[in-house]
C-alpha atoms as a PDB file:
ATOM      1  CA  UNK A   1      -3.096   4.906  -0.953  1.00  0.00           C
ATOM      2  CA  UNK A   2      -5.056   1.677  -1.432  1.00  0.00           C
ATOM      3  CA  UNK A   3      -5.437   0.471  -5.120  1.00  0.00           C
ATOM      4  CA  UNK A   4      -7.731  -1.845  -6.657  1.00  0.00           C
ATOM      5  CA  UNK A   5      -6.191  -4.783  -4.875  1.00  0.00           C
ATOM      6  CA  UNK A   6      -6.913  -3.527  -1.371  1.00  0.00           C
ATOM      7  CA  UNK A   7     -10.137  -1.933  -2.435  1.00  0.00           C
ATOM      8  CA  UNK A   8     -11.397  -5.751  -3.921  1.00  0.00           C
ATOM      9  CA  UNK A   9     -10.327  -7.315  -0.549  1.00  0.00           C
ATOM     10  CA  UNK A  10     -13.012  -5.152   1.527  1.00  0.00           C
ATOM     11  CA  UNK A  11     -15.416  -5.203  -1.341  1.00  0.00           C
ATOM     12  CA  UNK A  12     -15.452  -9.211  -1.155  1.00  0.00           C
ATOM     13  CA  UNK A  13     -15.221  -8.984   2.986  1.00  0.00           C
ATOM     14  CA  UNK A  14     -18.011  -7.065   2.986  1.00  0.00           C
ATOM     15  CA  UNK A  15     -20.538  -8.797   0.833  1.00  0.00           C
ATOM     16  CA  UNK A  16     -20.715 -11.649   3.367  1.00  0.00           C
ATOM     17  CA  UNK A  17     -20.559  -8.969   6.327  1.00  0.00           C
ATOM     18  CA  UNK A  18     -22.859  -6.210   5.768  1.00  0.00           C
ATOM     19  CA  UNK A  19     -24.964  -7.494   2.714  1.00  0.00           C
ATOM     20  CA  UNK A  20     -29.056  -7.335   4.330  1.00  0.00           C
ATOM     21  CA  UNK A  21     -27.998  -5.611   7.314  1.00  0.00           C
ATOM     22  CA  UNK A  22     -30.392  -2.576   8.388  1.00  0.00           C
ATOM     23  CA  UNK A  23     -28.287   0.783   9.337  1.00  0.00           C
ATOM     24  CA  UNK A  24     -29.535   2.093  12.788  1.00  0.00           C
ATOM     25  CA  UNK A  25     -27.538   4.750  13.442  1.00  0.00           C
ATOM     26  CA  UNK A  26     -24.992   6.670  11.861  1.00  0.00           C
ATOM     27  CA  UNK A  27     -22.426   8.745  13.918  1.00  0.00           C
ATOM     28  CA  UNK A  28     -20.427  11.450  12.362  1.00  0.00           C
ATOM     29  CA  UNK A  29     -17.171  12.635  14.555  1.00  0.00           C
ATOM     30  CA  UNK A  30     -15.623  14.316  11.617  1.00  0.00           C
ATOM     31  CA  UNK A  31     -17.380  16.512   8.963  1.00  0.00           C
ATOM     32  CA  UNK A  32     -14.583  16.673   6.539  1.00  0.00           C
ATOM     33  CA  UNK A  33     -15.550  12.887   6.094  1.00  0.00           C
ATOM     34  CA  UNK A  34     -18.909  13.785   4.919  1.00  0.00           C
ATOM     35  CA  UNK A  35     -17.654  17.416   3.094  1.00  0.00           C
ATOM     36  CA  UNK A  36     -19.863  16.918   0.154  1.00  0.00           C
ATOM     37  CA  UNK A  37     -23.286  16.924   2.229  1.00  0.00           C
ATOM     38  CA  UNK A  38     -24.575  20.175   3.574  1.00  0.00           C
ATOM     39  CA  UNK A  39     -24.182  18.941   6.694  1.00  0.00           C
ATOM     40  CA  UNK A  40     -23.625  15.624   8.768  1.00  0.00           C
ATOM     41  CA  UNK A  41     -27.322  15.648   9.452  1.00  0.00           C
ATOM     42  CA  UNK A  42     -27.883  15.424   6.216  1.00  0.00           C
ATOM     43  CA  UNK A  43     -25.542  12.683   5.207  1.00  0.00           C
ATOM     44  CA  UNK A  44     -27.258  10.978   7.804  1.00  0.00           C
ATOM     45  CA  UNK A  45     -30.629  11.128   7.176  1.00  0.00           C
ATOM     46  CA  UNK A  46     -29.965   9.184   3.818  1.00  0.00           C
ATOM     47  CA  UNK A  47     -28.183   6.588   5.416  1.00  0.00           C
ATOM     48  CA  UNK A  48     -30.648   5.428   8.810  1.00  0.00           C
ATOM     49  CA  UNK A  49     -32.935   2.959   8.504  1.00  0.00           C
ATOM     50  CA  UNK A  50     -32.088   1.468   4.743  1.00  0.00           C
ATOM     51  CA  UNK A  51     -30.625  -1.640   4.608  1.00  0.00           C
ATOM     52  CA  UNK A  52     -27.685  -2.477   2.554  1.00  0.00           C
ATOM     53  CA  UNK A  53     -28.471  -4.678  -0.627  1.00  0.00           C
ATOM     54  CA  UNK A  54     -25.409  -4.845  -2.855  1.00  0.00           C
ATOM     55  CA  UNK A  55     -21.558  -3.873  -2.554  1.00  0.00           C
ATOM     56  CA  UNK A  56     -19.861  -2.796  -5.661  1.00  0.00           C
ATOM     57  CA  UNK A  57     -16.730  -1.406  -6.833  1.00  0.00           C
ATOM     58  CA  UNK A  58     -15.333   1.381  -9.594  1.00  0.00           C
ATOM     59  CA  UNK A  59     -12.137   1.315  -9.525  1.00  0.00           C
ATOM     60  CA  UNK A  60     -10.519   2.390  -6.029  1.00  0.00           C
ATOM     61  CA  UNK A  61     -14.361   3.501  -4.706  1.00  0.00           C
ATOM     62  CA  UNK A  62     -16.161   1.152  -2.381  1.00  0.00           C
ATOM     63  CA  UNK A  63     -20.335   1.173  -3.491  1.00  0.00           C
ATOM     64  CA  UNK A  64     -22.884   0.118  -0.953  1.00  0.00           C
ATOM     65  CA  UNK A  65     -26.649  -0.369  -2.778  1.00  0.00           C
ATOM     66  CA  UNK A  66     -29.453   0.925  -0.136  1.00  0.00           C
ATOM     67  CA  UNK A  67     -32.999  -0.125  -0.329  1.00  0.00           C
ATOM     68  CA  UNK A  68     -33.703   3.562  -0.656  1.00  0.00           C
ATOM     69  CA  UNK A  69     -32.130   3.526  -4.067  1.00  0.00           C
ATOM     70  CA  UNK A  70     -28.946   5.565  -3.207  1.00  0.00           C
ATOM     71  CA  UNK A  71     -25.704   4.448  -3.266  1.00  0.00           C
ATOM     72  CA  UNK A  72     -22.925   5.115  -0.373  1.00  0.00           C
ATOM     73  CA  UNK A  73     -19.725   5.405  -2.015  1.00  0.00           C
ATOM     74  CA  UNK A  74     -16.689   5.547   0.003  1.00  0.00           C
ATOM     75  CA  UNK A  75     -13.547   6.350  -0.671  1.00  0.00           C
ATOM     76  CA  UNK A  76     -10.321   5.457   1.492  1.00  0.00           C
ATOM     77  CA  UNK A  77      -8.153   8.101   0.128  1.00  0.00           C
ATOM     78  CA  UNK A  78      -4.375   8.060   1.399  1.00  0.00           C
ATOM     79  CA  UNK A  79      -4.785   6.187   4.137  1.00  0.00           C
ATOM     80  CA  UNK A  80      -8.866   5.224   5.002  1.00  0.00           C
ATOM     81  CA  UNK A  81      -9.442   1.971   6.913  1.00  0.00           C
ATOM     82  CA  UNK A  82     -13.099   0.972   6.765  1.00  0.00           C
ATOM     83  CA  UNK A  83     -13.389  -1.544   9.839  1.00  0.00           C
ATOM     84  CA  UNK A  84     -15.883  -3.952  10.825  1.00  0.00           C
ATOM     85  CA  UNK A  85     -16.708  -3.889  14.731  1.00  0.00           C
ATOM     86  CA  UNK A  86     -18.304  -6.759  16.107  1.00  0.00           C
ATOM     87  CA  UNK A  87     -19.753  -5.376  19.099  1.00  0.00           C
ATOM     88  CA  UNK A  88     -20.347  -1.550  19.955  1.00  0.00           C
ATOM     89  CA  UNK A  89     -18.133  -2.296  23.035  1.00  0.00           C
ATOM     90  CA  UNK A  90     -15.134  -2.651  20.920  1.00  0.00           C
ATOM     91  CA  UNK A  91     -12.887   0.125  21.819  1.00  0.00           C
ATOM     92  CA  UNK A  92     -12.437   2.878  18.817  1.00  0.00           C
ATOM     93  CA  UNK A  93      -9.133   3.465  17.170  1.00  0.00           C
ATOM     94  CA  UNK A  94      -8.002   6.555  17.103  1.00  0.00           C
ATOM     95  CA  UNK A  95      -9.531   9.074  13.873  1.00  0.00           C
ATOM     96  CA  UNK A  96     -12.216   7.170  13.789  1.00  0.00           C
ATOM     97  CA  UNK A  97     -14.511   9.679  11.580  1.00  0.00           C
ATOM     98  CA  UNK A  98     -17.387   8.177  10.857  1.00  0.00           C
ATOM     99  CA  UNK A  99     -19.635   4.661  12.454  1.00  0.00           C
ATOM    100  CA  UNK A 100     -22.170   3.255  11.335  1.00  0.00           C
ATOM    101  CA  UNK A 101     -24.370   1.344  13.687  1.00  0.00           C
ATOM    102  CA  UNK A 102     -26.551  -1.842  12.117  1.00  0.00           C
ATOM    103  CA  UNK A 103     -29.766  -3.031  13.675  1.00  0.00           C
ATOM    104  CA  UNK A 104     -28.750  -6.727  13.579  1.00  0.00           C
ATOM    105  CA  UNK A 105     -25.502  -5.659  15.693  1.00  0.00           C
ATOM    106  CA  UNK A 106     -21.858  -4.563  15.335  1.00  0.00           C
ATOM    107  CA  UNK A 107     -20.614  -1.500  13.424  1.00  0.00           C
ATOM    108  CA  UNK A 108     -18.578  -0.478  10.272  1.00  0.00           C
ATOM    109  CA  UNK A 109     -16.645   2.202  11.206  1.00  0.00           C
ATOM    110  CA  UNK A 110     -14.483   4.493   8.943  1.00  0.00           C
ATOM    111  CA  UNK A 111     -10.965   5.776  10.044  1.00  0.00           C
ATOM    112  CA  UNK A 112      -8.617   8.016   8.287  1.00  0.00           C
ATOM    113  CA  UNK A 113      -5.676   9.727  10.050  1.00  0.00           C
ATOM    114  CA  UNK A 114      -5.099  11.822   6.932  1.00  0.00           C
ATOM    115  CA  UNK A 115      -8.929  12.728   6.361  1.00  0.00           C
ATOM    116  CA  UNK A 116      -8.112  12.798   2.148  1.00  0.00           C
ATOM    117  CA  UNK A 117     -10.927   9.930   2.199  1.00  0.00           C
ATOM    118  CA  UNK A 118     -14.581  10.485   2.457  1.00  0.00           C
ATOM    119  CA  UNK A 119     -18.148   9.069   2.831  1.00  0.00           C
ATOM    120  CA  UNK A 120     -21.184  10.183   0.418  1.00  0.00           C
ATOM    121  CA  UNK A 121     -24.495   9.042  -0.380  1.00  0.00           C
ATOM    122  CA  UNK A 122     -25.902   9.248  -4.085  1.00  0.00           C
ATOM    123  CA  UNK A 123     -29.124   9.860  -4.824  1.00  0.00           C
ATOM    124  CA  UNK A 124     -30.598   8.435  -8.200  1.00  0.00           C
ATOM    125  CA  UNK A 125     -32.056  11.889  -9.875  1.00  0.00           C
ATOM    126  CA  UNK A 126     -31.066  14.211  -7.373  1.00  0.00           C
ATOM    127  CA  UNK A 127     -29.030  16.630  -9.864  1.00  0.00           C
ATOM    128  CA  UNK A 128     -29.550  14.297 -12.979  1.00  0.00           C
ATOM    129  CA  UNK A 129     -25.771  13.678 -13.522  1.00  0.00           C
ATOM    130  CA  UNK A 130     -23.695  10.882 -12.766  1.00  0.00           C
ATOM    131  CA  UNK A 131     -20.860  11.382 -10.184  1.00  0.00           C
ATOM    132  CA  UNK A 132     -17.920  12.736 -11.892  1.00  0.00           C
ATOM    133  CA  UNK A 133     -15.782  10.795 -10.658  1.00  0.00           C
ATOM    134  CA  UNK A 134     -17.621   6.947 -11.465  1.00  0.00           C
ATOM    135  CA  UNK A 135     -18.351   8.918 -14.520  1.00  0.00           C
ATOM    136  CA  UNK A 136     -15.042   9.429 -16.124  1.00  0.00           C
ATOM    137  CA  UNK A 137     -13.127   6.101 -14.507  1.00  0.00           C
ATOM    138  CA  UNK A 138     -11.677   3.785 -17.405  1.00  0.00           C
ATOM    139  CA  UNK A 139     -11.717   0.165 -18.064  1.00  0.00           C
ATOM    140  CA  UNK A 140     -11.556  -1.845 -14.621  1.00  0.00           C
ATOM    141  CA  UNK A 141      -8.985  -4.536 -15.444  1.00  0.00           C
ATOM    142  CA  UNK A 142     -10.176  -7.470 -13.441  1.00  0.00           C
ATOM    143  CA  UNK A 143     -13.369  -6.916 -14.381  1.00  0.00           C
ATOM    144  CA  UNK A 144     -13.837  -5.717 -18.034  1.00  0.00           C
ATOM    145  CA  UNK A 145     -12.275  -8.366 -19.976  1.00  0.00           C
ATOM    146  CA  UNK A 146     -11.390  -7.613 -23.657  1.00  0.00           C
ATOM    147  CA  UNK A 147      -9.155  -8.823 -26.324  1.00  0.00           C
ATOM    148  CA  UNK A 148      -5.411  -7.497 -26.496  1.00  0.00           C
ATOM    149  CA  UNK A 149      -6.319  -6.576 -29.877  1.00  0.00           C
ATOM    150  CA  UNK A 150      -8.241  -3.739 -28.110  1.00  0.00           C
ATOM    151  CA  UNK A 151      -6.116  -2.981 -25.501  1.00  0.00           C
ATOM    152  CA  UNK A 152      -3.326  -2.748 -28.193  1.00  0.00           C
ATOM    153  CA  UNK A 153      -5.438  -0.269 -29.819  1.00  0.00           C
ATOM    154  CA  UNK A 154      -6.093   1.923 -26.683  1.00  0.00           C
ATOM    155  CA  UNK A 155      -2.431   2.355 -26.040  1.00  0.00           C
ATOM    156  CA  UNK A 156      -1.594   3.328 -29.582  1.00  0.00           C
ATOM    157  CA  UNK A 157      -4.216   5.933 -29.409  1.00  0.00           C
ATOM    158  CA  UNK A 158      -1.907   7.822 -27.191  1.00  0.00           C
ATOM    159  CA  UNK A 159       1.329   9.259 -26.963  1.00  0.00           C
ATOM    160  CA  UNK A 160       2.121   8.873 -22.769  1.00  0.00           C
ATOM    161  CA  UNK A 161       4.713   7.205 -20.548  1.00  0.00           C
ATOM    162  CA  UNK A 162       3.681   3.362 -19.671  1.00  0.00           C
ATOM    163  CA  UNK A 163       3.373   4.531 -16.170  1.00  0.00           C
ATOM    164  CA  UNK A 164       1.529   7.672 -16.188  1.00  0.00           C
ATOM    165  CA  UNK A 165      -0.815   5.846 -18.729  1.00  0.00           C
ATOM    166  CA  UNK A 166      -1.674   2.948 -16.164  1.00  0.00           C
ATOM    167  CA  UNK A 167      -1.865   5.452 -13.424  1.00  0.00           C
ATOM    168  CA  UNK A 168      -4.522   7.005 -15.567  1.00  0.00           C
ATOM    169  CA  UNK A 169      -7.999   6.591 -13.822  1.00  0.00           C
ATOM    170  CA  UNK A 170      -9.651   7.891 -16.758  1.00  0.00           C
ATOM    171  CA  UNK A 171      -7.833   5.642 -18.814  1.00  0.00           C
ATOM    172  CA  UNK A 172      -7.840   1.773 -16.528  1.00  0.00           C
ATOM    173  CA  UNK A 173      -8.864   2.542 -13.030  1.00  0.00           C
ATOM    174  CA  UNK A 174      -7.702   1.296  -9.896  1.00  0.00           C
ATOM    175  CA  UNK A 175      -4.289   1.275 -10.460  1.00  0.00           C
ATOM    176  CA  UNK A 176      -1.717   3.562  -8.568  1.00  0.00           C
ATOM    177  CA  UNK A 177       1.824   3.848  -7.925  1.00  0.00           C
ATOM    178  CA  UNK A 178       2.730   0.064  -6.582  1.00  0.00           C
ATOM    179  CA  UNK A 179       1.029  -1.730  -8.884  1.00  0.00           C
ATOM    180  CA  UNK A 180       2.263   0.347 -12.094  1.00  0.00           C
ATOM    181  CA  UNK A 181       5.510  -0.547 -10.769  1.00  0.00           C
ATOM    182  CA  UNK A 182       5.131  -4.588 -10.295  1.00  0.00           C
ATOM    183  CA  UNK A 183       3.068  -4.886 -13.664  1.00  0.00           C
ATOM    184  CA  UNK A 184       5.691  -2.872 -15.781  1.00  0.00           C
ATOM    185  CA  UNK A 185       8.194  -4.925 -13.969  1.00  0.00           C
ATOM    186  CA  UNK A 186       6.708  -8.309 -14.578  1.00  0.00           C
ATOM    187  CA  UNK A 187       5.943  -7.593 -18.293  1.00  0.00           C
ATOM    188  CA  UNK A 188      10.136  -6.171 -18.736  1.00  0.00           C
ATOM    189  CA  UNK A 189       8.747  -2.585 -20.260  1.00  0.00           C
ATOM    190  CA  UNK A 190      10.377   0.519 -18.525  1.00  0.00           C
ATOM    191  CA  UNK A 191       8.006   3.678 -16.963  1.00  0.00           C
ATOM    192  CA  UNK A 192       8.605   5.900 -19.237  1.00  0.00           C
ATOM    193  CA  UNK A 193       8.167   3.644 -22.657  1.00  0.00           C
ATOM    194  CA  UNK A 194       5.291   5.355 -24.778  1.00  0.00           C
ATOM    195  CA  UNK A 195       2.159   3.736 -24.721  1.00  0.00           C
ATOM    196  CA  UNK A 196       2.545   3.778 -28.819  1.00  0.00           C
ATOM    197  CA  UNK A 197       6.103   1.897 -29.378  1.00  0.00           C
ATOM    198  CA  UNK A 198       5.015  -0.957 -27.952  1.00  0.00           C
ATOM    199  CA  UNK A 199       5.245  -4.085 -30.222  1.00  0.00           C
ATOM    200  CA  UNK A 200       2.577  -6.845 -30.239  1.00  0.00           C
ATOM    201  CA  UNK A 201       4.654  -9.046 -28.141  1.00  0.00           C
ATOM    202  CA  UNK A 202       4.557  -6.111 -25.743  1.00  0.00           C
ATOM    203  CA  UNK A 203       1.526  -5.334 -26.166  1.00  0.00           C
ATOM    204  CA  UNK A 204       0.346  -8.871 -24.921  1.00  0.00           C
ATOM    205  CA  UNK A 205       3.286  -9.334 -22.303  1.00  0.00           C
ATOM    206  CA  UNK A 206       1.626  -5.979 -20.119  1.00  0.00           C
ATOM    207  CA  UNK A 207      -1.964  -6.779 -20.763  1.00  0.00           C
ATOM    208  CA  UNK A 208      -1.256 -10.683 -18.983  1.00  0.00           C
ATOM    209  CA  UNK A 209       0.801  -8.645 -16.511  1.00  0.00           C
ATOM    210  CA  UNK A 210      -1.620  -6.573 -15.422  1.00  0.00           C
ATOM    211  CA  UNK A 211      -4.321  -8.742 -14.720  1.00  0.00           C
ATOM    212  CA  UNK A 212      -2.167 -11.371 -13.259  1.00  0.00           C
ATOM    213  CA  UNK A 213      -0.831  -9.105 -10.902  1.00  0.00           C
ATOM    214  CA  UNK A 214      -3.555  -7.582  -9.694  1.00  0.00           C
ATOM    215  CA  UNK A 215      -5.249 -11.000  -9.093  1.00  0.00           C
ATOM    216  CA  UNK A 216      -2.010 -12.083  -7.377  1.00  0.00           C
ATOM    217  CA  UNK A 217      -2.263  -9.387  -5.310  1.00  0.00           C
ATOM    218  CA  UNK A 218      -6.547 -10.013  -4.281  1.00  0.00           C
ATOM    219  CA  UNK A 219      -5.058 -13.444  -3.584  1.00  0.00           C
ATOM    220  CA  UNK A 220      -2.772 -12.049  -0.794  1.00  0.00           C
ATOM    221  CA  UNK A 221      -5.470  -9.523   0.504  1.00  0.00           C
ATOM    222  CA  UNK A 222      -3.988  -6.840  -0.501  1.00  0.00           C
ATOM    223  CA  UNK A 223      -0.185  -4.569   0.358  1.00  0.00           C
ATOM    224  CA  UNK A 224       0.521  -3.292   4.108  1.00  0.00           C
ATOM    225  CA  UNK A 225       3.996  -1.107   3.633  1.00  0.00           C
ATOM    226  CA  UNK A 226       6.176  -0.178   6.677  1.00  0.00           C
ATOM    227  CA  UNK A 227       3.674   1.617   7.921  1.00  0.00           C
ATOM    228  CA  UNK A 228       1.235  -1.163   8.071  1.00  0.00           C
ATOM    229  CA  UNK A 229      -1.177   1.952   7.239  1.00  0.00           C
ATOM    230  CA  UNK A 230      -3.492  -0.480   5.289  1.00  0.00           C
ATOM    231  CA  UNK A 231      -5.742  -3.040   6.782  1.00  0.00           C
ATOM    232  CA  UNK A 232      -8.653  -5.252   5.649  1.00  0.00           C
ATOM    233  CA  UNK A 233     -12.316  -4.955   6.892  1.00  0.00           C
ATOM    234  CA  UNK A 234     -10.972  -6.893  10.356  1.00  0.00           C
ATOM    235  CA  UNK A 235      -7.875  -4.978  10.367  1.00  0.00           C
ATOM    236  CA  UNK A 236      -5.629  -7.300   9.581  1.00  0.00           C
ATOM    237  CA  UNK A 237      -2.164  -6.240   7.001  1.00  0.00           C
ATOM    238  CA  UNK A 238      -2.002  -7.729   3.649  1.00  0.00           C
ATOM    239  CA  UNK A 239       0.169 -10.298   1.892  1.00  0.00           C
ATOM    240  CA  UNK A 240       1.236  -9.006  -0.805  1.00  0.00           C
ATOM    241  CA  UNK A 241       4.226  -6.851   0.643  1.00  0.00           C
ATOM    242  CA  UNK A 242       6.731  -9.821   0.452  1.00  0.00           C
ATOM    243  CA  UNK A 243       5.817 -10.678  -3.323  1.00  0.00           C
ATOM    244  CA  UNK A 244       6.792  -7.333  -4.305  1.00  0.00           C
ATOM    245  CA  UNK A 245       9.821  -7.715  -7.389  1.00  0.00           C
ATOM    246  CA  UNK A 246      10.382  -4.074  -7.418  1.00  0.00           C
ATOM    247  CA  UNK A 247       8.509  -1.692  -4.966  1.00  0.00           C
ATOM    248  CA  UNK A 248       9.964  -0.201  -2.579  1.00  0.00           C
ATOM    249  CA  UNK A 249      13.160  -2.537  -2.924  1.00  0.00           C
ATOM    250  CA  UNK A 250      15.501   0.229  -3.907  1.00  0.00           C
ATOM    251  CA  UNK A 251      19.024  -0.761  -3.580  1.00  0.00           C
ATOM    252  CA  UNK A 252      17.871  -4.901  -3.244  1.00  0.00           C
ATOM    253  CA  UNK A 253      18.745  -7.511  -5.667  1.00  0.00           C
ATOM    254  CA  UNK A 254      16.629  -8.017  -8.524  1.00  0.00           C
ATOM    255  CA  UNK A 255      15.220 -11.296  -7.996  1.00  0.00           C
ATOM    256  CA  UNK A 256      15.008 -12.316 -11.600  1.00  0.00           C
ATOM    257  CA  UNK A 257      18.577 -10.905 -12.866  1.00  0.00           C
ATOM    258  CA  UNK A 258      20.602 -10.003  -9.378  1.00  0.00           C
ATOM    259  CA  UNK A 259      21.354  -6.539 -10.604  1.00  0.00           C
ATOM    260  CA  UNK A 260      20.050  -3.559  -8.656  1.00  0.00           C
ATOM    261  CA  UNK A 261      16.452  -2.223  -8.174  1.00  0.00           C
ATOM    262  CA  UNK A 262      16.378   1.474  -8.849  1.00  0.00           C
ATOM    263  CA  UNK A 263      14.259   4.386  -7.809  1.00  0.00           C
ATOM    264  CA  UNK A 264      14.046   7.277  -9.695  1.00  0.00           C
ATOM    265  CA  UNK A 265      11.519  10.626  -9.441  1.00  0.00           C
ATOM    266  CA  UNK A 266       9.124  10.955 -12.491  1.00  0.00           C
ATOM    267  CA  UNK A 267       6.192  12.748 -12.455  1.00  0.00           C
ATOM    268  CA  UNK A 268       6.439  13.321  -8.671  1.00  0.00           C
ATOM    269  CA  UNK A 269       6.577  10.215  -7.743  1.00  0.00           C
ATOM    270  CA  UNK A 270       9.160   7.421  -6.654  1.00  0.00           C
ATOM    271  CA  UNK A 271       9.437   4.962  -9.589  1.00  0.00           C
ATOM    272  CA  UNK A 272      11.515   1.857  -9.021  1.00  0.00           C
ATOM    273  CA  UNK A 273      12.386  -0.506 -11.688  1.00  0.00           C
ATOM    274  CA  UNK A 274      15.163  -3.307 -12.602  1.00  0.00           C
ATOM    275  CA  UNK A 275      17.012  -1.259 -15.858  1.00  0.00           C
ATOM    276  CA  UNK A 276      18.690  -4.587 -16.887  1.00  0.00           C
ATOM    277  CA  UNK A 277      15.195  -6.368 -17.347  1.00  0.00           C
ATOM    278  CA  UNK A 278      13.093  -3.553 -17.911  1.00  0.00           C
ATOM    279  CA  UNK A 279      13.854  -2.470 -21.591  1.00  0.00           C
END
């Protein structure tokens, strides 16, 4: 799934690609894409003819601001490509669910194999309560800067596993399975250290990991896997695959100590970690 790494490359991409551009059309080849709108008629009725002002992001959830005061919010899910076309001639990929057709030319088209991602618009005061989701997200960590002091105090308000605590959206958001991995890894703490034994040192150690990491990772646009499953807005891979210390190196060298890189299964998930510099 893309984090907040891959999610901050498309947000940036598309500010200088989409920002001021009227939506024509909107195409909708999929309705599972669009499964929170009554129908895809509907979903596109909110969308033609406003012009995209603004392009935010809450933690792993793309936000486009429309001149009609909504807000499309996209998310990529497992394995969502959003895809910038620069002519409608451009031959489609495969799954491509969802295309959006701009006045001013070319198309942003959404694809997802997997269909776990999806396209909605929000409407200011249509129910009168704020998306559950956006709602309930936690601290973003590039964005909301705050003392370690604080941070410090956050983690010692709970009881939880390093990783399941960072995998939290509720509690930072953005952050999923690779990233928990490098950040834990770069500040020596192992998964499954409580979030409240952590010692100042610690404390400040995994707060400069995890924003340095995550900027590191912007930096290199992002992690393609094996798969190459993620791609930019122009569908290029990411970078950030060959700094990787720990994920998905199980049974490689530790590049800081030479011993080992793990995997183990915790919480249903593939956790891989150094054990001789992870403490």
């Amino acid at each position: 799934m893309p984090e907040l790494p891959e999610v901050e490359t498309i947000r940036r991409d598309l500010q200088g690609e989409v920002v001021g551009r009227k939506i024509k059309s909107v195409e909708v080849r999929n309705g599972r894409t669009v499964r929170r709108h009554p129908s895809a008629k509907h979903f596109r009725a909110l969308l033609e003819g406003a012009t995209v002002t603004s392009i935010g992001r809450a933690g792993k959830y793309l936000l486009l601001g429309l001149d009609s005061g909504g807000t499309l919010v996209i998310h990529l899910g497992m394995s969502g490509q959003l895809l910038r076309a620069r002519s409608v001639k451009e031959a489609k990929v495969p799954h491509t669910h969802v295309t959006i057709t701009f006045t001013q030319g070319g198309q942003l088209r959404f694809v997802d194999p997997r269909t776990f991602g999806e396209l909605f618009v929000s409407v200011p005061g249509e129910d009168g309560t704020p998306l559950p989701e956006l709602a309930k997200l936690g601290f973003d960590p590039l964005e909301d800067v705050m003392s370690w002091e604080r941070f410090w105090a956050m983690l010692a308000s709970r009881h939880t596993g390093l990783k399941a605590l960072l995998t939290d959206q509720e509690f930072v958001a953005g952050i999923g399975n690779i990233y928990a991995d490098e950040i834990l890894f770069a500040a020596g703490l192992r998964y499954d250290r409580t979030s409240d034994s952590l010692s100042s040192q610690e404390v400040r150690r995994l707060y400069r990991s995890m924003v340095e990491t995550l900027a590191e990772a912007v930096k290199h646009r992002g992690s393609s896997l094996a798969d190459e499953q993620y791609r930019d807005l122009f569908g290029e891979v990411g970078d950030y695959q060959g700094q990787h210390q720990v994920y998905d190196r199980e049974g490689q060298a530790c590049r800081r100590c030479r011993s080992t890189i793990v995997r183990v299964k915790s919480g249903g998930r593939s956790t891989y970690l150094c054990e001789h510099c992870q403490v």
